[in-house]
Protein backbone atom coordinates (compact mmCIF):
# COMPACT_ATOMS: atom_id res chain seq x y z
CA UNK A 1 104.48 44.69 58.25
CA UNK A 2 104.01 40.61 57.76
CA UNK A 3 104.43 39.73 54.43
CA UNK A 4 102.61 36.48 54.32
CA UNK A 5 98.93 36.40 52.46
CA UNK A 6 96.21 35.30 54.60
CA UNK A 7 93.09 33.80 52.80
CA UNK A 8 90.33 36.05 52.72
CA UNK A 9 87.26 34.76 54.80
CA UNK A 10 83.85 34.23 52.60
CA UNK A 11 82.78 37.00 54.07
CA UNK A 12 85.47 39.50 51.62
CA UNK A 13 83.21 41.91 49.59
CA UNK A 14 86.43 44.17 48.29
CA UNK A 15 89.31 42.90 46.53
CA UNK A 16 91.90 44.50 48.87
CA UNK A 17 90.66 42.86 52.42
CA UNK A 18 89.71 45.70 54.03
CA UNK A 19 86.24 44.57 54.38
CA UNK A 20 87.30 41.79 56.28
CA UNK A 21 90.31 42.47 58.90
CA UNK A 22 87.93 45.94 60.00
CA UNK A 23 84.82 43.85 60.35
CA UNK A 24 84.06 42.69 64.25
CA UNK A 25 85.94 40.00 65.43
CA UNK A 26 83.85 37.00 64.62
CA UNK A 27 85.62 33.18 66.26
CA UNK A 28 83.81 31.11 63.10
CA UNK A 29 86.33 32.91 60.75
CA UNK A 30 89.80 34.21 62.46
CA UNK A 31 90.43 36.20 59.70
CA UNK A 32 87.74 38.83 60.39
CA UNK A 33 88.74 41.37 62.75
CA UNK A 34 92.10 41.12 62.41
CA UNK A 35 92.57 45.16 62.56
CA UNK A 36 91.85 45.14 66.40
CA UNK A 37 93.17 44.61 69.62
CA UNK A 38 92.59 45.05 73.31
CA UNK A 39 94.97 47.44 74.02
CA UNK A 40 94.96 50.39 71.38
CA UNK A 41 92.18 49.89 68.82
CA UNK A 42 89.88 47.18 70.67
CA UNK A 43 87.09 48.20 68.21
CA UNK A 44 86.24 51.43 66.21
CA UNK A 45 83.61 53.23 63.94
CA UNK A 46 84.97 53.48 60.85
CA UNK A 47 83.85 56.14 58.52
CA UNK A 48 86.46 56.24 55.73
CA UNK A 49 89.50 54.40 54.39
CA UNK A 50 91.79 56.45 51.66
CA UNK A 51 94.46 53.80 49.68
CA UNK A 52 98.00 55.03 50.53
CA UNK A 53 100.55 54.71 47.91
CA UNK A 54 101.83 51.13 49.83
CA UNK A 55 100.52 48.44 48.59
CA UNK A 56 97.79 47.34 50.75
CA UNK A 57 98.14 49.65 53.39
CA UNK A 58 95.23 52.56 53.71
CA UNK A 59 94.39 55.63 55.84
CA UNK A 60 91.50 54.85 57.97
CA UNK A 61 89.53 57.64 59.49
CA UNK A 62 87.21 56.77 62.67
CA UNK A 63 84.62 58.72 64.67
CA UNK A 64 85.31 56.77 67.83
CA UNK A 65 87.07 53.51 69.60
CA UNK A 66 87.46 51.54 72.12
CA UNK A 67 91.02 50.89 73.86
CA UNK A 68 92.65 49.31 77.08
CA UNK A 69 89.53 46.70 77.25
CA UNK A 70 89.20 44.10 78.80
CA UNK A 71 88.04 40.90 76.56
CA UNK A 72 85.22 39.10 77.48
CA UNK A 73 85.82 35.54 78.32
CA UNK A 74 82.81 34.27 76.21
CA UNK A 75 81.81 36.67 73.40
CA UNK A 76 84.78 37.42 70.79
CA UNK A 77 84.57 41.09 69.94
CA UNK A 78 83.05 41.83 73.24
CA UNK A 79 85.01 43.78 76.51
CA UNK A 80 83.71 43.62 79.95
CA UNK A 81 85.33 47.15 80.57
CA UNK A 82 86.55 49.43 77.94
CA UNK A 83 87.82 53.17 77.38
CA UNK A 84 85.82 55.20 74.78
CA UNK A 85 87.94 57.91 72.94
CA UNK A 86 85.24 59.70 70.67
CA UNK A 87 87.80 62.04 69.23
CA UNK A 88 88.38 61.99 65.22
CA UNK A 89 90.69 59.14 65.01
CA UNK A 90 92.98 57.55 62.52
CA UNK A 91 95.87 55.00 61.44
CA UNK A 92 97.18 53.23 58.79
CA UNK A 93 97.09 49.29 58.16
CA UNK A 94 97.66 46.61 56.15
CA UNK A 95 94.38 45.34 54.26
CA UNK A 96 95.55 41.65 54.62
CA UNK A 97 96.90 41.26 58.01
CA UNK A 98 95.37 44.07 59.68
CA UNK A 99 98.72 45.05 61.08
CA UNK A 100 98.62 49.11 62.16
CA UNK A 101 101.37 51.76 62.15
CA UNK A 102 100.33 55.12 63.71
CA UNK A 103 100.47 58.18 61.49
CA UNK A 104 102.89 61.12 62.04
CA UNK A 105 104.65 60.08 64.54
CA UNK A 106 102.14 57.95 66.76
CA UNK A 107 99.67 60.49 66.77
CA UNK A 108 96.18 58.72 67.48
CA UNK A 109 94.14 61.33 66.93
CA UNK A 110 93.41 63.55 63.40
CA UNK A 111 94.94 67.49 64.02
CA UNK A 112 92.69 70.43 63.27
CA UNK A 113 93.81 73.80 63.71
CA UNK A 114 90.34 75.42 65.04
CA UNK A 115 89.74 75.00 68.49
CA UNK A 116 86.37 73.28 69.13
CA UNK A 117 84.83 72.03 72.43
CA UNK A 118 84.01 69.22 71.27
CA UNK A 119 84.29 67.53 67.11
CA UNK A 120 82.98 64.81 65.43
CA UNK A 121 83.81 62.75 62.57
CA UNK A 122 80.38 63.09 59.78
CA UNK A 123 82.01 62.27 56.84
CA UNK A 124 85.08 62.56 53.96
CA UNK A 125 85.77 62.13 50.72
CA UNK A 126 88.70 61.40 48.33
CA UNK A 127 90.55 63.28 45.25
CA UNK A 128 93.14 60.15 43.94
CA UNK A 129 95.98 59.51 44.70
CA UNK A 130 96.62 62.06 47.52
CA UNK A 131 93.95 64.35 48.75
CA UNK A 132 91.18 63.25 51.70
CA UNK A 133 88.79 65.87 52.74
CA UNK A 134 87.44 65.06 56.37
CA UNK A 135 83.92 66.43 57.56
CA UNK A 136 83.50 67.59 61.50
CA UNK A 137 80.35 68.45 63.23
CA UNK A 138 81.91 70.61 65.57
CA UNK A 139 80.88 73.39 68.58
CA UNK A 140 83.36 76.44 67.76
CA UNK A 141 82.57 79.69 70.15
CA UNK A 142 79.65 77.64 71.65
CA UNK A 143 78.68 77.51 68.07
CA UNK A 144 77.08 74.29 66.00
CA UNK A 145 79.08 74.40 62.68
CA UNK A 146 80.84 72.34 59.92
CA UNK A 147 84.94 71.98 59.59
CA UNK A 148 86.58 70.83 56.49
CA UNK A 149 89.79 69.73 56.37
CA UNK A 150 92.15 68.80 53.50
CA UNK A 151 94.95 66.16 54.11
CA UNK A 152 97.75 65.32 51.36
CA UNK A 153 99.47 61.85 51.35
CA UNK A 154 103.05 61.48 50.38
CA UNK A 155 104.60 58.42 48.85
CA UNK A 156 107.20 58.25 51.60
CA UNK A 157 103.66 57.95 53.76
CA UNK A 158 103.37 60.94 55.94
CA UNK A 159 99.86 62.84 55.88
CA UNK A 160 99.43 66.35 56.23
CA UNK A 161 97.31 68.70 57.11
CA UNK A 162 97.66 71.96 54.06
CA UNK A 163 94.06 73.55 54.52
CA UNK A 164 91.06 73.95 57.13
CA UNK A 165 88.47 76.11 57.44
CA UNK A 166 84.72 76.66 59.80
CA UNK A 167 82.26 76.46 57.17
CA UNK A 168 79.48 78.92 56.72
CA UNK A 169 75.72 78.19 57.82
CA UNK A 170 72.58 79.87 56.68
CA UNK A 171 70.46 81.21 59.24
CA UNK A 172 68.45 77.70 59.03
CA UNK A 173 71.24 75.68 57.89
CA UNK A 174 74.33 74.03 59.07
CA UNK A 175 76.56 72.49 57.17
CA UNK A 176 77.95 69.00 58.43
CA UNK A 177 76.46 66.23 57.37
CA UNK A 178 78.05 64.84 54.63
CA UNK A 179 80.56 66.12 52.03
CA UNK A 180 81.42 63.87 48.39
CA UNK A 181 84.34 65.26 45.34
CA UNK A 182 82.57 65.93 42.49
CA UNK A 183 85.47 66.99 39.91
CA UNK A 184 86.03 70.31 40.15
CA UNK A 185 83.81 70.30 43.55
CA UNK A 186 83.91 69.49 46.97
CA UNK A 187 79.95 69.43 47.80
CA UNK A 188 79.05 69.69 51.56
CA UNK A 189 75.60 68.75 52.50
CA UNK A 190 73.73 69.88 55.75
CA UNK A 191 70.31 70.35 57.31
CA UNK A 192 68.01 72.54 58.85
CA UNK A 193 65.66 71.73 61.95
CA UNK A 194 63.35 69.60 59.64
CA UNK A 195 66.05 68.08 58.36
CA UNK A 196 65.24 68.97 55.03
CA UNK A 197 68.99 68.41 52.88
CA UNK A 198 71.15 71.44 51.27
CA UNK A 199 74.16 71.67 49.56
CA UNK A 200 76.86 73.75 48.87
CA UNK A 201 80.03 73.88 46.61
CA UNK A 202 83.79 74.54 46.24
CA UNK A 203 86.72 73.70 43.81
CA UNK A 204 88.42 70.79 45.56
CA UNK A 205 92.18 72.79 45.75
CA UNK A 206 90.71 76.49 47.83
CA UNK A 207 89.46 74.83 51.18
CA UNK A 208 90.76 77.58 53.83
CA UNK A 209 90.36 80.35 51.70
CA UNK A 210 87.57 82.69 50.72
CA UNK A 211 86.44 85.30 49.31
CA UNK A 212 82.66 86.74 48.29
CA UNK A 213 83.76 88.03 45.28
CA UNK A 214 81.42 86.42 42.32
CA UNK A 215 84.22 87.06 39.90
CA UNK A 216 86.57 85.25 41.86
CA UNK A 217 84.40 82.39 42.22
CA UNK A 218 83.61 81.95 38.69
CA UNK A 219 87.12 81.76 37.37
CA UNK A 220 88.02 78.71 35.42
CA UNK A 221 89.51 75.71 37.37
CA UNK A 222 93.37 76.48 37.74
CA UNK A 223 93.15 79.87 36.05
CA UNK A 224 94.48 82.49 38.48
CA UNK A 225 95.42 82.63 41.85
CA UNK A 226 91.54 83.80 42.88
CA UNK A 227 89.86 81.23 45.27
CA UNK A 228 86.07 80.70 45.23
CA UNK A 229 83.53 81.60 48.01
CA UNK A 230 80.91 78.90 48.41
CA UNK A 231 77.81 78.81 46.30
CA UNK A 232 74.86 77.33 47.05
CA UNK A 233 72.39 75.26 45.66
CA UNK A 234 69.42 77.46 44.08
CA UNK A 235 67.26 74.64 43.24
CA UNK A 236 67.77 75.53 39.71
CA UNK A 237 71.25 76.37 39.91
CA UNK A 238 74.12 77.74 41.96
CA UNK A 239 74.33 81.32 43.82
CA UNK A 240 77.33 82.89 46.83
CA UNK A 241 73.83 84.38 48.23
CA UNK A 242 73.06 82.05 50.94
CA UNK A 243 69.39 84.02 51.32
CA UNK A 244 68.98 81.94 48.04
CA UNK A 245 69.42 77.89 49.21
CA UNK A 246 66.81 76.05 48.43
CA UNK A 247 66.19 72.20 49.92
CA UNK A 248 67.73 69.38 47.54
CA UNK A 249 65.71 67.79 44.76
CA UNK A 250 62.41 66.16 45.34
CA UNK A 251 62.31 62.73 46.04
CA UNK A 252 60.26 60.35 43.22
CA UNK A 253 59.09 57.79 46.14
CA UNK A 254 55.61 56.83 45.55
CA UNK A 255 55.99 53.76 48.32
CA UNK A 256 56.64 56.84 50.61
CA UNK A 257 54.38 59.22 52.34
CA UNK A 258 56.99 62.05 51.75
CA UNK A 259 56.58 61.12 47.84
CA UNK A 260 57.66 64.58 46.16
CA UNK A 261 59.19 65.96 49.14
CA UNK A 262 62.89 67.41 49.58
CA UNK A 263 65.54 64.53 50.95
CA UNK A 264 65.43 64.72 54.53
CA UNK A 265 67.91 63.26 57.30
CA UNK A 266 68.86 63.31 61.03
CA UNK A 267 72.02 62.04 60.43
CA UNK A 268 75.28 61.95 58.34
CA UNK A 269 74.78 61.66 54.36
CA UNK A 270 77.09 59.77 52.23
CA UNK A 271 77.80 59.43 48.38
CA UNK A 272 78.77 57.46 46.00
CA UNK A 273 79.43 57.76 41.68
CA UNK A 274 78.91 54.67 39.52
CA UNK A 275 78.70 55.69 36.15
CA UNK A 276 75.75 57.64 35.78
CA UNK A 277 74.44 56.98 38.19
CA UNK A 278 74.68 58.84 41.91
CA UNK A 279 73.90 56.88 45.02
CA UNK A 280 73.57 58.51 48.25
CA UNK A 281 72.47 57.51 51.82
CA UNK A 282 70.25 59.02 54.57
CA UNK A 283 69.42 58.36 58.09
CA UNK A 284 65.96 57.95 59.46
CA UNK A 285 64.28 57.59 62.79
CA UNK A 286 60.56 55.64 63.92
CA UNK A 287 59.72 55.42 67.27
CA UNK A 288 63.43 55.63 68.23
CA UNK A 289 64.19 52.52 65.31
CA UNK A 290 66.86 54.38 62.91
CA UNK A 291 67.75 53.07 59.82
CA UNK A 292 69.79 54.38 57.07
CA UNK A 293 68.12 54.26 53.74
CA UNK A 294 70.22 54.35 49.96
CA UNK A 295 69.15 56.38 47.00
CA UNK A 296 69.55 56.63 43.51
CA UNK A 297 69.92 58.95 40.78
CA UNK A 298 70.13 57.80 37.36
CA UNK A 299 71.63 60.25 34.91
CA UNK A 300 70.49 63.49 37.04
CA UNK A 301 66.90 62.18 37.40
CA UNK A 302 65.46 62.47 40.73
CA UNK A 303 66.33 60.12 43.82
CA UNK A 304 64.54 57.20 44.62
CA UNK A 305 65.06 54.32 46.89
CA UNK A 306 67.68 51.48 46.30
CA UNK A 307 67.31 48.70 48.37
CA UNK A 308 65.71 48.04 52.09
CA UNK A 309 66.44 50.42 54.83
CA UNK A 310 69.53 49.19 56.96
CA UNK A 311 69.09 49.21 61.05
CA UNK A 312 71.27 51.57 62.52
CA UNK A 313 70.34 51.23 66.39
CA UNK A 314 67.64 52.71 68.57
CA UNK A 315 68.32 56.48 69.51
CA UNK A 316 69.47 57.31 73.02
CA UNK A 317 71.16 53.44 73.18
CA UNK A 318 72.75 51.65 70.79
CA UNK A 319 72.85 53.96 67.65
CA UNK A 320 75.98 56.08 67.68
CA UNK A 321 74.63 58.93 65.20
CA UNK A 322 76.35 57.70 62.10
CA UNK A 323 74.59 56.17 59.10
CA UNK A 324 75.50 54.06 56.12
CA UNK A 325 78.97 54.85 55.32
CA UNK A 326 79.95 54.11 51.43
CA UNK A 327 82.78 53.50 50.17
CA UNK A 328 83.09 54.23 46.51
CA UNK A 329 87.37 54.14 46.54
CA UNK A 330 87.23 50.83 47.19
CA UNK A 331 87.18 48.27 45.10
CA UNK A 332 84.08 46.09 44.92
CA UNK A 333 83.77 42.83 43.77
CA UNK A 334 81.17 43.45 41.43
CA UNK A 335 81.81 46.40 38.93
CA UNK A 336 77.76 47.16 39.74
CA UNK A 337 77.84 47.69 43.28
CA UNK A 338 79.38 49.96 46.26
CA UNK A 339 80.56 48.66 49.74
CA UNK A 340 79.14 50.66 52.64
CA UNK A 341 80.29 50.41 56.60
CA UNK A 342 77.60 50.89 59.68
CA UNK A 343 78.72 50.54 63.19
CA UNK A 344 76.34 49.87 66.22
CA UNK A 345 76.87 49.92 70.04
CA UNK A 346 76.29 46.10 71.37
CA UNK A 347 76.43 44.74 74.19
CA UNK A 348 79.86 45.77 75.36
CA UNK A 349 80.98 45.81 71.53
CA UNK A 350 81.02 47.70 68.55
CA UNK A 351 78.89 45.69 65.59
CA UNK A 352 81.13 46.66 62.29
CA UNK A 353 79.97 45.40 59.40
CA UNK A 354 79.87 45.72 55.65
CA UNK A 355 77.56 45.30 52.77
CA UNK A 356 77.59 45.27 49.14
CA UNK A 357 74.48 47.69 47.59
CA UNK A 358 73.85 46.57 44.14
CA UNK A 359 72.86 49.41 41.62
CA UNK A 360 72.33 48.33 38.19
């Protein structure tokens, strides 16, 4: 990889770069957009991006891109013709130049062990330095259902797959929509038909195994060799009976006519820690306008809305049925905010771009 340091455009919102070589290519400001080209990655939809123990290289996980395009002779960024591979995706690359090196041994695409007829990329999360824990929406057995994977880095920079498993649903509920670390806890989020949000939880080191045995899954993090079933969220607490989920916390939203209902989302949720406080972000739909929309908790207190809601596309055309992706492992440039990622299909491009979301 180049060793040369290229100035960071105005546009940087991260200390490392990544914000600007993965943002689309834009001609006022060569450095952004560095990360693609026509051939392999001409653009992407990038959901997450785990630092690797190089410095200034990271993992980036993607729900989709676009390869062997064709620029456009007038629009930077833009391909008159274009292969779509909608497969879980990732590589690694260097923050400053945007340079990329496949991982395991050019392998383009992230391996699962399930068989699915189809999987998509909803979400992951991080345990530093090593662990990522990737989210699929996937159809197993003709079957709607969540995967979670867990991935260990190495410092000689291979990445591994040690642990999958199909996640349980609910009769009402499946869970793929989102998934954050909460130490000891991997939480995975999901909806029912209303989209009303639920969540469920798991020590971060027993994905791929389970049992339903409550004393098992109350043992003491790293006592034993028991692993835990997943519990679910009660409403007041945590239970393995699924019969007893109940619909996340109300929503404090007075500008909203859902004031004092549950969360609700048609898309993937995402999640964020800043002190005490706990940001998260839904998707929403109006007249086929979607938006993603952030909340807040402060110190356990119930959610209500941080900033404006972001455009994510119109259903059926340009919005690709992600939502506001944050970013929470990397490093802001303000202590007080966290950098999020939205993709939407333009006009023979991708539109990635980044934000800063202030929470004070």
């Amino acid at each position: 990889m180049a060793t040369t340091v290229t100035p960071q455009s105005v546009t940087a919102l991260d200390t490392a770069g990544v914000t600007t070589v993965t943002t689309t290519v834009n001609a006022a400001h060569p450095q952004q957009g560095r990360f693609y080209n026509s051939t392999t990655w001409a653009a992407a939809n990038p959901i997450w991006f785990h630092p690797t123990f190089a410095s200034g290289v990271y993992l980036m996980l993607a729900a989709r891109r676009w390869y062997a395009a064709t620029p456009s002779t007038t629009t930077p960024g833009s391909y008159s013709s274009y292969s779509e591979d909608t497969a879980p995706c990732w590589c690694l690359f260097n923050a400053v130049t945007g340079s990329r090196t496949d991982v395991s041994n050019a392998v383009t695409h992230m391996p699962r062990r399930v068989t699915a007829s189809s999987a998509t990329l909803t979400g992951a999360a991080s345990r530093a330095p090593n662990y990522v824990y990737p989210l699929l929406s996937a159809t197993v057995n003709g079957t709607r259902c969540g995967v979670l994977q867990h991935f260990t880095l190495t410092t000689s920079g291979s990445v591994t797959l040690v642990a999958e498993e199909v996640l349980p649903a609910t009769s009402t509920v499946v869970f793929d929509k989102g998934v954050q670390y909460d130490t000891p806890y991997l939480m995975v989020y999901g909806t029912d038909s209303s989209g009303n949000v639920y969540r469920m939880r798991k020590h971060w080191g027993r994905v791929g195994v389970n049992t339903t045995s409550p004393a098992f899954s109350k043992l003491p993090v790293g006592i034993g060799t028991g692993t835990a079933s997943w519990e679910y969220y009660t409403g007041q607490g945590y239970s393995v009976d699924a019969s007893e989920a109940a619909p996340l916390l109300p929503v404090d939203d007075s500008t909203s006519t859902t004031a004092g209902h549950h969360l609700t989302s048609i898309g993937p949720l995402s999640f964020a820690s800043l002190g005490k406080n706990t940001v998260l972000t839904t998707v929403m739909v109006s007249s086929g306008a979607v938006t993603g929309q952030a909340w807040v908790s402060r110190s356990g207190r119930p959610f209500t809305r941080l900033g404006s809601p972001v455009p994510l596309g119109t259903q059926g055309s340009s919005y690709l049925g992600g939502g506001m992706q944050l970013q929470p492992q990397l490093h802001a440039l303000s202590d007080s905010s966290v950098l999020y990622v939205s993709t939407i299909k333009g006009n023979g491009s991708l539109l990635t771009s980044w934000a800063s979301l202030a929470v004070s």
